[in-house]
PDB file of N, CA and C in Angstrom:
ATOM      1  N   UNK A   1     -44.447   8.238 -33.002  1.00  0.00           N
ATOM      2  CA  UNK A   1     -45.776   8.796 -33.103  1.00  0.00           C
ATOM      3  C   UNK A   1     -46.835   7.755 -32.752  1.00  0.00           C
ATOM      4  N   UNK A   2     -46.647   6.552 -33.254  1.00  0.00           N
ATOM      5  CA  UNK A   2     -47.893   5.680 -33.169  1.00  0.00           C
ATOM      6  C   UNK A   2     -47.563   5.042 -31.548  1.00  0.00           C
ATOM      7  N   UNK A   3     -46.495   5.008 -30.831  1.00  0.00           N
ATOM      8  CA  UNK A   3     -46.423   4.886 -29.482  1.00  0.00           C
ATOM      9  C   UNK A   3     -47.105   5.710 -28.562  1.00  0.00           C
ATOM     10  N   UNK A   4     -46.879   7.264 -29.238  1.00  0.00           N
ATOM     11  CA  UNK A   4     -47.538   8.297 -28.362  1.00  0.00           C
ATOM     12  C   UNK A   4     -49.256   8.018 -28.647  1.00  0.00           C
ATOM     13  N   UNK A   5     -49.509   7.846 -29.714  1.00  0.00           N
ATOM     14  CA  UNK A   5     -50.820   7.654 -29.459  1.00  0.00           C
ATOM     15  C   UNK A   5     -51.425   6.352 -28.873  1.00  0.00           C
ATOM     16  N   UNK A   6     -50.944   5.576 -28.632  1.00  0.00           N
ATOM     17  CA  UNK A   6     -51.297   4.048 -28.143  1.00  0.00           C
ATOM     18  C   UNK A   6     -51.069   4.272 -26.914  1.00  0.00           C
ATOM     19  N   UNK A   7     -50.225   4.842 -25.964  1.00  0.00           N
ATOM     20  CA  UNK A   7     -50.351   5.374 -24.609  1.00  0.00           C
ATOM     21  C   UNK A   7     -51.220   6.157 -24.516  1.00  0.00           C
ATOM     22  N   UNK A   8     -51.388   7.633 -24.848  1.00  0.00           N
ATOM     23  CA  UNK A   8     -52.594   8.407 -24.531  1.00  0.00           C
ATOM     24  C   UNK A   8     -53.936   7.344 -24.651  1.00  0.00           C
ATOM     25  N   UNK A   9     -54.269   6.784 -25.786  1.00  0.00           N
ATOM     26  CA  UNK A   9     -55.172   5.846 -25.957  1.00  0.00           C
ATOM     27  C   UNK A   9     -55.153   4.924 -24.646  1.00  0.00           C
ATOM     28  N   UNK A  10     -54.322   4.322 -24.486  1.00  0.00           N
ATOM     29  CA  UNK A  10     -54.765   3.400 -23.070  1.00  0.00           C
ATOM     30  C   UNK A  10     -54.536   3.672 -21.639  1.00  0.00           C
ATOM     31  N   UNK A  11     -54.453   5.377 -21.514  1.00  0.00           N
ATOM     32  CA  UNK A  11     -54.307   5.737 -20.540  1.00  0.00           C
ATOM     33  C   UNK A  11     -55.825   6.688 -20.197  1.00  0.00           C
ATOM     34  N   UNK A  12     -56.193   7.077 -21.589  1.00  0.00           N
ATOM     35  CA  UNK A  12     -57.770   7.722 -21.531  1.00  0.00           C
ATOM     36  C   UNK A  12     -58.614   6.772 -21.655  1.00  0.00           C
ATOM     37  N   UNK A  13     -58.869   5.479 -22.398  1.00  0.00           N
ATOM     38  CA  UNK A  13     -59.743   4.659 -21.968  1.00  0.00           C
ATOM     39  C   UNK A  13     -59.796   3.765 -20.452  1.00  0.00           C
ATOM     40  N   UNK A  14     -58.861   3.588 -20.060  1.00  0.00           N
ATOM     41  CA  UNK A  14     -58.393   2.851 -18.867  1.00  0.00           C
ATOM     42  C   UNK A  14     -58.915   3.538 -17.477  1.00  0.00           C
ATOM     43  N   UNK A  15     -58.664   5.285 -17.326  1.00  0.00           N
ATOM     44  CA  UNK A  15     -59.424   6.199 -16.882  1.00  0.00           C
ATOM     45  C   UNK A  15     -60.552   6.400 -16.989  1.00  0.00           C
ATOM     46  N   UNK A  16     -61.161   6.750 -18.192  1.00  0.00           N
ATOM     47  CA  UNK A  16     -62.636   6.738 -18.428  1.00  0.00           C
ATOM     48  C   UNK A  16     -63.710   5.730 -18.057  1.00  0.00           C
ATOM     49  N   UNK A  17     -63.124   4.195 -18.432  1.00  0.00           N
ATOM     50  CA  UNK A  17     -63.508   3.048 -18.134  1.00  0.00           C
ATOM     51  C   UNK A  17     -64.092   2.876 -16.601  1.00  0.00           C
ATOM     52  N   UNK A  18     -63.092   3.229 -15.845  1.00  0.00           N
ATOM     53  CA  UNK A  18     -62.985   3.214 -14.442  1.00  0.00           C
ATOM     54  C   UNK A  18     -64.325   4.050 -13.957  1.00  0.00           C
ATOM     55  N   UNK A  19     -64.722   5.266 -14.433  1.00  0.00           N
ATOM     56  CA  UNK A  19     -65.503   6.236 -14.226  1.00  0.00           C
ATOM     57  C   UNK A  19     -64.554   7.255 -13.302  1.00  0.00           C
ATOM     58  N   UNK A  20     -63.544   7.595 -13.528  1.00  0.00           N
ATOM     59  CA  UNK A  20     -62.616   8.248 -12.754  1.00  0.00           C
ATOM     60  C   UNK A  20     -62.799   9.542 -13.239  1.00  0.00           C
ATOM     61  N   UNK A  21     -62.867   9.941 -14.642  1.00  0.00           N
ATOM     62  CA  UNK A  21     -63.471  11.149 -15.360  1.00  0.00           C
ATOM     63  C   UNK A  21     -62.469  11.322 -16.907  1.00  0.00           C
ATOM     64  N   UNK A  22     -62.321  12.179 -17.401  1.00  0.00           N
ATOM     65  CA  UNK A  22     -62.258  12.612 -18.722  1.00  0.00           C
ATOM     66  C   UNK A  22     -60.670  12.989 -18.902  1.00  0.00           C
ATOM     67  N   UNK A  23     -59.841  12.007 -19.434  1.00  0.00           N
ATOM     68  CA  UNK A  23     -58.445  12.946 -19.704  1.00  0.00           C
ATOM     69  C   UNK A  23     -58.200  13.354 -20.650  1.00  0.00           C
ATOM     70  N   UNK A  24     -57.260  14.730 -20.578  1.00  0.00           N
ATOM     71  CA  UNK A  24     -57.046  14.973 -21.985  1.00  0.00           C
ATOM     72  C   UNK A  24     -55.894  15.845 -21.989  1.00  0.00           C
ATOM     73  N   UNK A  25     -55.397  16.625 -23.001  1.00  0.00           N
ATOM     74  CA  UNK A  25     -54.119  17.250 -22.795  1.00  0.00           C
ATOM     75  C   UNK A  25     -52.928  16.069 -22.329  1.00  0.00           C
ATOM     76  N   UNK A  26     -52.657  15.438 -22.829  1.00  0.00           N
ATOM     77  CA  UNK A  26     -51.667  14.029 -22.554  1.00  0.00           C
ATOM     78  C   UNK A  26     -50.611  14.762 -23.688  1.00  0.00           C
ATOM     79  N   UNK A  27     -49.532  14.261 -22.987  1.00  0.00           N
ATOM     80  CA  UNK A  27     -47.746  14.860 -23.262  1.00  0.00           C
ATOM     81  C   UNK A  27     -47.291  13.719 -23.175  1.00  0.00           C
ATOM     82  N   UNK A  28     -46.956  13.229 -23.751  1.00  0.00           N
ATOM     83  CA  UNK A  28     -45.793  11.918 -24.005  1.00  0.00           C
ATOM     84  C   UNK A  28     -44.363  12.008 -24.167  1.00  0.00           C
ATOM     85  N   UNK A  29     -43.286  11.834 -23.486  1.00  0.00           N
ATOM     86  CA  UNK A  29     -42.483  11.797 -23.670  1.00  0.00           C
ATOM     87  C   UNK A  29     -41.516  10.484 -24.004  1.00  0.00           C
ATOM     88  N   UNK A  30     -41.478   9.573 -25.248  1.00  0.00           N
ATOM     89  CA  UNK A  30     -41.092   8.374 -25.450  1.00  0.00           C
ATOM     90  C   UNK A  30     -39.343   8.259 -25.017  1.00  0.00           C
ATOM     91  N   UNK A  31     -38.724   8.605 -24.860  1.00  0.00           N
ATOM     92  CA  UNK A  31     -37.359   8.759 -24.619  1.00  0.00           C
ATOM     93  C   UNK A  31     -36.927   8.523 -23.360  1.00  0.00           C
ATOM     94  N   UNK A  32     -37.537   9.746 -22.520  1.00  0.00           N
ATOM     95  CA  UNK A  32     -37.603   9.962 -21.050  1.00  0.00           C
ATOM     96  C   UNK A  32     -38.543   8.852 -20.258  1.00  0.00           C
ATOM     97  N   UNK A  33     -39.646   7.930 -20.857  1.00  0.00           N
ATOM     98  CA  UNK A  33     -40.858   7.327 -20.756  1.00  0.00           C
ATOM     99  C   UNK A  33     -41.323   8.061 -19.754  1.00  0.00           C
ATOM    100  N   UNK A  34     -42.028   9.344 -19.774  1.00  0.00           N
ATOM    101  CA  UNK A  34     -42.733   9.832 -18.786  1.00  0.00           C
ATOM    102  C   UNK A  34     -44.215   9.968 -19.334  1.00  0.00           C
ATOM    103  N   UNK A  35     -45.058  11.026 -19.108  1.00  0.00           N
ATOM    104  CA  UNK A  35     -46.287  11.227 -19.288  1.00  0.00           C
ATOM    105  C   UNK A  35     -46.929  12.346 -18.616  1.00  0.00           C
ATOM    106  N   UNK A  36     -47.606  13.079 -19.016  1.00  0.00           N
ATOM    107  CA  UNK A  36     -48.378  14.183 -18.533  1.00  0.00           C
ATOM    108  C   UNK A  36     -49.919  14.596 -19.036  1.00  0.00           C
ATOM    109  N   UNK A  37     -50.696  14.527 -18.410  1.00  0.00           N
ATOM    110  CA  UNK A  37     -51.956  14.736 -18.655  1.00  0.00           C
ATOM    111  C   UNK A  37     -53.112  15.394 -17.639  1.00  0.00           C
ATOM    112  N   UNK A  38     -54.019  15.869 -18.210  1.00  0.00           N
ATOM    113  CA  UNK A  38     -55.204  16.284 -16.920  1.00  0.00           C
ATOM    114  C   UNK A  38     -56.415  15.417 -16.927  1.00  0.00           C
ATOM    115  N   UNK A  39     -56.896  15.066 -15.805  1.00  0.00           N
ATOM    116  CA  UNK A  39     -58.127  14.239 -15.377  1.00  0.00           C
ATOM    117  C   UNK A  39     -59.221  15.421 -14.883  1.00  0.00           C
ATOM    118  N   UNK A  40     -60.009  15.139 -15.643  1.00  0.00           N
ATOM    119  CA  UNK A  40     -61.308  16.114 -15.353  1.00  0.00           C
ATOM    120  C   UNK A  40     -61.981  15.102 -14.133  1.00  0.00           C
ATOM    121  N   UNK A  41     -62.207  15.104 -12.611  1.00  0.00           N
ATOM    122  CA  UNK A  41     -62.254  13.875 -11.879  1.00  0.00           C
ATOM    123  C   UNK A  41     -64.081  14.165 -12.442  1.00  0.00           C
ATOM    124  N   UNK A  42     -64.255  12.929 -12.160  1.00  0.00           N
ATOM    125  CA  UNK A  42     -66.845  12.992 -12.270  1.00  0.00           C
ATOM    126  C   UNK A  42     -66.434  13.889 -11.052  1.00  0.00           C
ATOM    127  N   UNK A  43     -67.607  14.402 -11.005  1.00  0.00           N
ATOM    128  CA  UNK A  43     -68.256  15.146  -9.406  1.00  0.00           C
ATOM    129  C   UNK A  43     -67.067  16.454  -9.275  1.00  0.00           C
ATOM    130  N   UNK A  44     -66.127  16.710 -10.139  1.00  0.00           N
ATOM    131  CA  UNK A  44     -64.929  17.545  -9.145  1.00  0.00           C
ATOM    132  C   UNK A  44     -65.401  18.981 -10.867  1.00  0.00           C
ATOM    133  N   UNK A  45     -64.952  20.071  -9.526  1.00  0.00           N
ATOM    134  CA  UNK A  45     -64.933  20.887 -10.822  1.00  0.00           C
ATOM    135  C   UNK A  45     -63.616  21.220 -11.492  1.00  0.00           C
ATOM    136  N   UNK A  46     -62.618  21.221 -10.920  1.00  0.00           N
ATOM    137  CA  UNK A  46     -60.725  21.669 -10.941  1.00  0.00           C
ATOM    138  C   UNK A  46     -60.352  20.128 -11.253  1.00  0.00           C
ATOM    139  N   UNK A  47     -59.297  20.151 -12.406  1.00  0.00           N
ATOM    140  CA  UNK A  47     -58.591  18.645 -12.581  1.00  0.00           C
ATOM    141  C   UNK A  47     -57.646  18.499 -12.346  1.00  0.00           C
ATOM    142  N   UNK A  48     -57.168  17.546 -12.538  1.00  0.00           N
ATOM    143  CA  UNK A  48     -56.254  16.983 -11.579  1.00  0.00           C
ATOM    144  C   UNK A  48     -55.299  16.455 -12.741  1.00  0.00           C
ATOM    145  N   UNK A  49     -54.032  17.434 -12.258  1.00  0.00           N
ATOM    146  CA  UNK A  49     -53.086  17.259 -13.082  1.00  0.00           C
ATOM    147  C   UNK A  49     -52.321  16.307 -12.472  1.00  0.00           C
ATOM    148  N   UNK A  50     -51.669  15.390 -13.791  1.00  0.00           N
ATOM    149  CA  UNK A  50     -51.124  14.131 -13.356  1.00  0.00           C
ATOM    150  C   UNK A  50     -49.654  14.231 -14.062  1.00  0.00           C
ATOM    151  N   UNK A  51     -48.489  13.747 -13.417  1.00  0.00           N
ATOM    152  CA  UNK A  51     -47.294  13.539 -13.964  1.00  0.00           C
ATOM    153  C   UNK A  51     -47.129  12.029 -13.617  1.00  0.00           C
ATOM    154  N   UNK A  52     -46.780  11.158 -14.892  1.00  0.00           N
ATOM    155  CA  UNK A  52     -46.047  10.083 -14.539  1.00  0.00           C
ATOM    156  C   UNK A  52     -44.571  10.151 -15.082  1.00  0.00           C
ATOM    157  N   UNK A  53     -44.156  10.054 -13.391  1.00  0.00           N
ATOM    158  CA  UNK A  53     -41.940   9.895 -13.696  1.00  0.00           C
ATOM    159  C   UNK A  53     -41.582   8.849 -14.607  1.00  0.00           C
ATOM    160  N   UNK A  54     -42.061   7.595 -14.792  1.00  0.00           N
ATOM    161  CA  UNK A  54     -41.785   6.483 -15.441  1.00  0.00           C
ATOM    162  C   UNK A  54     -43.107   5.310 -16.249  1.00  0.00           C
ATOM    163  N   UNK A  55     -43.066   5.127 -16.700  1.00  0.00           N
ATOM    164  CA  UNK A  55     -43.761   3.605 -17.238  1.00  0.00           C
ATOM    165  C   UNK A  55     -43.231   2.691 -17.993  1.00  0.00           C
ATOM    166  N   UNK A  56     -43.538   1.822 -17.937  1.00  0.00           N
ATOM    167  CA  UNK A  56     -43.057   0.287 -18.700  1.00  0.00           C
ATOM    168  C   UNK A  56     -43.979  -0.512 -19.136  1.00  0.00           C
ATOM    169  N   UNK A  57     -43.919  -1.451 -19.868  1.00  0.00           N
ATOM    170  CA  UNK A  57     -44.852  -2.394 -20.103  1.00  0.00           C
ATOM    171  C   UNK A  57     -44.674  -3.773 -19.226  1.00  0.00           C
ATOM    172  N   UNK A  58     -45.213  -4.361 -18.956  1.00  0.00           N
ATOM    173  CA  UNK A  58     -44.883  -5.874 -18.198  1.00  0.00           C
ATOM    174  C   UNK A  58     -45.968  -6.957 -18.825  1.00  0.00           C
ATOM    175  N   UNK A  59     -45.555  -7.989 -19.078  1.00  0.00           N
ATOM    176  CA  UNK A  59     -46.530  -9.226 -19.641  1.00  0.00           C
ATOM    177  C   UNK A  59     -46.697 -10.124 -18.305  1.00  0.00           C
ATOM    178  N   UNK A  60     -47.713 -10.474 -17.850  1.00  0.00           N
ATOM    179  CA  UNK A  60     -48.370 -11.084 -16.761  1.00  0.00           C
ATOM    180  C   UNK A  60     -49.422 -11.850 -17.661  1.00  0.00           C
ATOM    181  N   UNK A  61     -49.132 -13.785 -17.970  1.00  0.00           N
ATOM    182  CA  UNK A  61     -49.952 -14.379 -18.258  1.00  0.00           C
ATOM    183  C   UNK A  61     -50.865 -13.979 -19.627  1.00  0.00           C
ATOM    184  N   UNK A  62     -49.583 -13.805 -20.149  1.00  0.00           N
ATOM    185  CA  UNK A  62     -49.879 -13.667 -21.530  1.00  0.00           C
ATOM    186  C   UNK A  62     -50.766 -12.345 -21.804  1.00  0.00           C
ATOM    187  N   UNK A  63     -50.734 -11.648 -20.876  1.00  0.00           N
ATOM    188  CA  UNK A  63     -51.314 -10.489 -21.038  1.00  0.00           C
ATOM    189  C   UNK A  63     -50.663  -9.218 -20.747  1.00  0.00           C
ATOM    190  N   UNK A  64     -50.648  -7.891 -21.729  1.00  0.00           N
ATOM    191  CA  UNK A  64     -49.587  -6.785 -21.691  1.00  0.00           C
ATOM    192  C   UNK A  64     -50.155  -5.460 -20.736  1.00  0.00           C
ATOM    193  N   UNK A  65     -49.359  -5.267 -20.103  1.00  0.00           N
ATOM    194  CA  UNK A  65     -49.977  -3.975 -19.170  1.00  0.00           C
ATOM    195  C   UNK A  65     -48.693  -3.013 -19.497  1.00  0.00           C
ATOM    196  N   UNK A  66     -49.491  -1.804 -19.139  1.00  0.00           N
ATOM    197  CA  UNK A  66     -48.554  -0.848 -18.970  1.00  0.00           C
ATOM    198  C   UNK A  66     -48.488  -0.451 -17.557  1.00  0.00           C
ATOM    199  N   UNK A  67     -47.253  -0.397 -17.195  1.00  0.00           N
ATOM    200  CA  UNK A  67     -47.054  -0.118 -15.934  1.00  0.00           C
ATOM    201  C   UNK A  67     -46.541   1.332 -15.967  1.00  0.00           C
ATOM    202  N   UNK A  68     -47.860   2.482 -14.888  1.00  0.00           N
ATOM    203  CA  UNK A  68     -47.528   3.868 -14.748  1.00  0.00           C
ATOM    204  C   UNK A  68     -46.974   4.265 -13.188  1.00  0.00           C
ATOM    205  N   UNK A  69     -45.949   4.172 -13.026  1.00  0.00           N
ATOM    206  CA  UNK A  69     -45.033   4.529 -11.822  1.00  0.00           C
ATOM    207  C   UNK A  69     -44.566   6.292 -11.627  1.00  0.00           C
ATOM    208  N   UNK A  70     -44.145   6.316 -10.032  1.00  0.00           N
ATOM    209  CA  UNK A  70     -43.768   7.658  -9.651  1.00  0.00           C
ATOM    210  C   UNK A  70     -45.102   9.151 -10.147  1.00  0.00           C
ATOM    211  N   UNK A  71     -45.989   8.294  -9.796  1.00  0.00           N
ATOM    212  CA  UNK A  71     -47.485   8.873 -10.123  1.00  0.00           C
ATOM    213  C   UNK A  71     -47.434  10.320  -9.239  1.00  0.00           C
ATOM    214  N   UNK A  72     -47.344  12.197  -9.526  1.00  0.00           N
ATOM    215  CA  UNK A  72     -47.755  12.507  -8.978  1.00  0.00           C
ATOM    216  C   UNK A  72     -48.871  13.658  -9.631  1.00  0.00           C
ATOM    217  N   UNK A  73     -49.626  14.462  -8.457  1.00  0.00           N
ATOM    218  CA  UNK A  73     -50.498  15.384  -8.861  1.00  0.00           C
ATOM    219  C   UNK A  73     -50.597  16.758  -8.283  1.00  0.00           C
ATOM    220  N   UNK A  74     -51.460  17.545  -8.352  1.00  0.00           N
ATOM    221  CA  UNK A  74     -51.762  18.616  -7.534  1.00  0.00           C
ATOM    222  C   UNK A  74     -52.046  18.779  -6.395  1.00  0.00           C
ATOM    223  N   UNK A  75     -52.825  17.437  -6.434  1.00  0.00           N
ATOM    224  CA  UNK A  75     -53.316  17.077  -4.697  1.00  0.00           C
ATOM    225  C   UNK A  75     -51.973  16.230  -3.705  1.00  0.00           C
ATOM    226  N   UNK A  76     -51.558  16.934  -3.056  1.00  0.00           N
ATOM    227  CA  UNK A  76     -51.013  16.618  -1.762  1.00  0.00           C
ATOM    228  C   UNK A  76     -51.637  15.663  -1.587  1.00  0.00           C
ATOM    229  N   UNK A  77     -53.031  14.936  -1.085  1.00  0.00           N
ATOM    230  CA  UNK A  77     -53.321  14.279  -0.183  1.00  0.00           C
ATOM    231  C   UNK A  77     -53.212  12.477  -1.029  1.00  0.00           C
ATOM    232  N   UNK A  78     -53.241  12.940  -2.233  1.00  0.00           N
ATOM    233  CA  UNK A  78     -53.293  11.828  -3.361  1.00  0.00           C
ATOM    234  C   UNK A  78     -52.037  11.459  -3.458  1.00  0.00           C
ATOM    235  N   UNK A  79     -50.990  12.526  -3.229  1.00  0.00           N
ATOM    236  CA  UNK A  79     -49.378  11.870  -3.938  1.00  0.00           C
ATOM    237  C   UNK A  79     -49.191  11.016  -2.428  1.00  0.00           C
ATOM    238  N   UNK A  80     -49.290  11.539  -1.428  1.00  0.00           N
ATOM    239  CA  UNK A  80     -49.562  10.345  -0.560  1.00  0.00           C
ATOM    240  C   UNK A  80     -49.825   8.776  -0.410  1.00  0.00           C
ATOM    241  N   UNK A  81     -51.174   8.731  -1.231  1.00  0.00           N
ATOM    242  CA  UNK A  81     -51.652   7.754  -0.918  1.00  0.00           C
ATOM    243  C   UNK A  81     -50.654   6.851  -2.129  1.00  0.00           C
ATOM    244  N   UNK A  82     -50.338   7.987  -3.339  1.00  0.00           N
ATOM    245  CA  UNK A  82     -49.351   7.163  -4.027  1.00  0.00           C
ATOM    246  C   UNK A  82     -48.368   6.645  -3.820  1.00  0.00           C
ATOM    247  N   UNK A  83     -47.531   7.300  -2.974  1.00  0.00           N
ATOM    248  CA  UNK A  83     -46.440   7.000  -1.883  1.00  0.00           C
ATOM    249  C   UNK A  83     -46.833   6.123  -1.179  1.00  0.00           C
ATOM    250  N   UNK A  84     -47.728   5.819  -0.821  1.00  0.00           N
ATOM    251  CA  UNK A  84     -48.114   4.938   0.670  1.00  0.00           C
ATOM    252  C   UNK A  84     -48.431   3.306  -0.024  1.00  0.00           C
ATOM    253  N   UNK A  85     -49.152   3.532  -1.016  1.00  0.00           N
ATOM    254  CA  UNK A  85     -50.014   2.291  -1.322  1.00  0.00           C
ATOM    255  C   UNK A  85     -49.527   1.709  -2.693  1.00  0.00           C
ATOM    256  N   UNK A  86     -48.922   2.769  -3.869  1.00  0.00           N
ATOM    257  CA  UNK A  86     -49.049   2.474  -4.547  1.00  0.00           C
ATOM    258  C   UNK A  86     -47.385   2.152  -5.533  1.00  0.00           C
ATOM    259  N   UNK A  87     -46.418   1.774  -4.745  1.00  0.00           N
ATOM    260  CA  UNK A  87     -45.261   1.363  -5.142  1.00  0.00           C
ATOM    261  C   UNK A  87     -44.890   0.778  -6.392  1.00  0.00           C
ATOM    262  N   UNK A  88     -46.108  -0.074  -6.276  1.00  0.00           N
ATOM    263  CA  UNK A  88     -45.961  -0.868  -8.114  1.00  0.00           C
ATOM    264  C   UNK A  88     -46.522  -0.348  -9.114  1.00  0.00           C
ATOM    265  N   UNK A  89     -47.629   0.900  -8.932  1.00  0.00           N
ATOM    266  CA  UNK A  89     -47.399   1.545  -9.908  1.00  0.00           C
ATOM    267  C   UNK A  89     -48.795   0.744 -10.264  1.00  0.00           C
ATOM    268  N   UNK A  90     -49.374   2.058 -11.171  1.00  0.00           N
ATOM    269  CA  UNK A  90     -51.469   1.442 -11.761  1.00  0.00           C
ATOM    270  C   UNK A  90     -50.393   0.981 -12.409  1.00  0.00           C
ATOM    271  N   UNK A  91     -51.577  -0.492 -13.306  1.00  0.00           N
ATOM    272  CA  UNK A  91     -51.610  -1.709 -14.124  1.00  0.00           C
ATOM    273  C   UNK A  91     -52.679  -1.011 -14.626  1.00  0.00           C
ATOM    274  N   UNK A  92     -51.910  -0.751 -16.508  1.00  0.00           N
ATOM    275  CA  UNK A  92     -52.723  -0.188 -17.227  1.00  0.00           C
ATOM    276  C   UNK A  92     -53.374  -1.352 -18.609  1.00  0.00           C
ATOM    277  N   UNK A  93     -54.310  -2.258 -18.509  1.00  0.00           N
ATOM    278  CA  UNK A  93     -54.523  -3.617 -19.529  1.00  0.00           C
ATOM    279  C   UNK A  93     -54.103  -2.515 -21.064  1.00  0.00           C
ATOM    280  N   UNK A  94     -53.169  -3.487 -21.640  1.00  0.00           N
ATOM    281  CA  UNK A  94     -52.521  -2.240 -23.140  1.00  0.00           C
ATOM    282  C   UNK A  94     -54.221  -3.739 -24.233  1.00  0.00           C
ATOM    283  N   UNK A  95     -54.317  -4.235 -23.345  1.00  0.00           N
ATOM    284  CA  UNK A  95     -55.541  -5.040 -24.288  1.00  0.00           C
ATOM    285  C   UNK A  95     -56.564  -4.193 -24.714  1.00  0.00           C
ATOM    286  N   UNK A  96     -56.434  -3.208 -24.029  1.00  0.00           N
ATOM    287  CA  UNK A  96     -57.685  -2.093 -23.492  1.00  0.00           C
ATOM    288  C   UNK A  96     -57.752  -1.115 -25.507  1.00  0.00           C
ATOM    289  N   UNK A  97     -56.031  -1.115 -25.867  1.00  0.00           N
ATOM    290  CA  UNK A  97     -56.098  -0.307 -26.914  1.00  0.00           C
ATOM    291  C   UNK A  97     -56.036  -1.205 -28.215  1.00  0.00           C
ATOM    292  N   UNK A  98     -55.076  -2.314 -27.785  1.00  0.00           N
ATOM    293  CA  UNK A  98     -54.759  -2.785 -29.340  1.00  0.00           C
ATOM    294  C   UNK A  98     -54.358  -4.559 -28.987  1.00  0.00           C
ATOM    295  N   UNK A  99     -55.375  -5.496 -28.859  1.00  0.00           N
ATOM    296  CA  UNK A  99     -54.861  -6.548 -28.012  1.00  0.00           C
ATOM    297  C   UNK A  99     -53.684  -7.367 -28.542  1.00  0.00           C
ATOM    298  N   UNK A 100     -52.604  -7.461 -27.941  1.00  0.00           N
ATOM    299  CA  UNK A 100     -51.420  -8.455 -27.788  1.00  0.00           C
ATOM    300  C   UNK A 100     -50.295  -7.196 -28.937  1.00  0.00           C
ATOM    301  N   UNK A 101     -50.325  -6.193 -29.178  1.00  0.00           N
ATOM    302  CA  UNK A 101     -49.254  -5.312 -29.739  1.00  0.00           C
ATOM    303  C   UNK A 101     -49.076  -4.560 -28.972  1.00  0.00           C
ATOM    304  N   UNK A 102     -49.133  -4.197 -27.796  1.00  0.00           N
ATOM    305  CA  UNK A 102     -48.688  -3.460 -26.729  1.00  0.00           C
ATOM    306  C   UNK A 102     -46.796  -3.414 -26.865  1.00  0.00           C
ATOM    307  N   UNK A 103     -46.499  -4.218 -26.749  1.00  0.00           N
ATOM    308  CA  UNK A 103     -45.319  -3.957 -26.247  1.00  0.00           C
ATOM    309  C   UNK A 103     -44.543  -3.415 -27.815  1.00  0.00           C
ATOM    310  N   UNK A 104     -44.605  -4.505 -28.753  1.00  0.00           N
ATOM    311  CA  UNK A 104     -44.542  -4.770 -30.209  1.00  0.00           C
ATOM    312  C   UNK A 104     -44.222  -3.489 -30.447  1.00  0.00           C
ATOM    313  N   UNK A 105     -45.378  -2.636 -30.395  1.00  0.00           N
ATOM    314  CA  UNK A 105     -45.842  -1.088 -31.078  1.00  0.00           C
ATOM    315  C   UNK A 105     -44.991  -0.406 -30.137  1.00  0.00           C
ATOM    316  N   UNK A 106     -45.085  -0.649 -28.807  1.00  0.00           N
ATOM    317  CA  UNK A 106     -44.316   0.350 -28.077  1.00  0.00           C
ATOM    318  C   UNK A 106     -42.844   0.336 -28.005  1.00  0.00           C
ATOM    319  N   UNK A 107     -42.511  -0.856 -28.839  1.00  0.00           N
ATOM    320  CA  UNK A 107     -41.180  -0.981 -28.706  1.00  0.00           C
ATOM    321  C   UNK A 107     -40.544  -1.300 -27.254  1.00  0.00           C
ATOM    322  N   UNK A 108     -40.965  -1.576 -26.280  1.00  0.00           N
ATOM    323  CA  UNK A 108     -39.904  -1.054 -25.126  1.00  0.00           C
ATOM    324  C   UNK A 108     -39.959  -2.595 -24.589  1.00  0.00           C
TER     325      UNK A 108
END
């Protein structure tokens, strides 16, 4: 439980932060490590449903990220660019929710 909320948590501030727009409806699946949620995009009126196939955490310099991989959505033109550009997957700062218990809390 406190995993599922420490992901939704640093996956809606991390988004919001950005000015990317508003998520909500987040599905956690801790087992499977997947993820499901909708992004209300700024400026868009229809959101943009998001599936992540995988995530992990990774420590880079003493600092914990969550790594969100196999990113896709509704938009065709986006799972693309995920395919194209984005192999390693967003770098999500887990400093963003709870600094240096990222992994700790998430167990993984």
């Amino acid at each position: 439980m406190i995993r599922s909320k420490i992901l939704t948590s640093a996956v809606s501030l991390y988004f919001s932060a950005r000015g990317y727009g508003k998520v909500d409806n987040v599905t956690v699946d801790t087992t499977k490590k997947t993820l499901k949620f909708n992004l209300m995009p700024k400026g868009e009126k229809q959101p943009l449903n998001v599936t992540i196939g995988s995530y992990m955490t990774l420590t880079i310099d003493k600092e914990e990220y969550l790594i969100l991989q196999k990113v896709q959505t509704n938009r065709i033109w986006l799972n693309r660019i995920f395919a194209d550009h984005m192999q390693e997957g967003i770098k999500v700062p887990l400093g963003i929710v709870s600094k240096g218990a990222g992994s700790m809390l998430l167990n993984i």
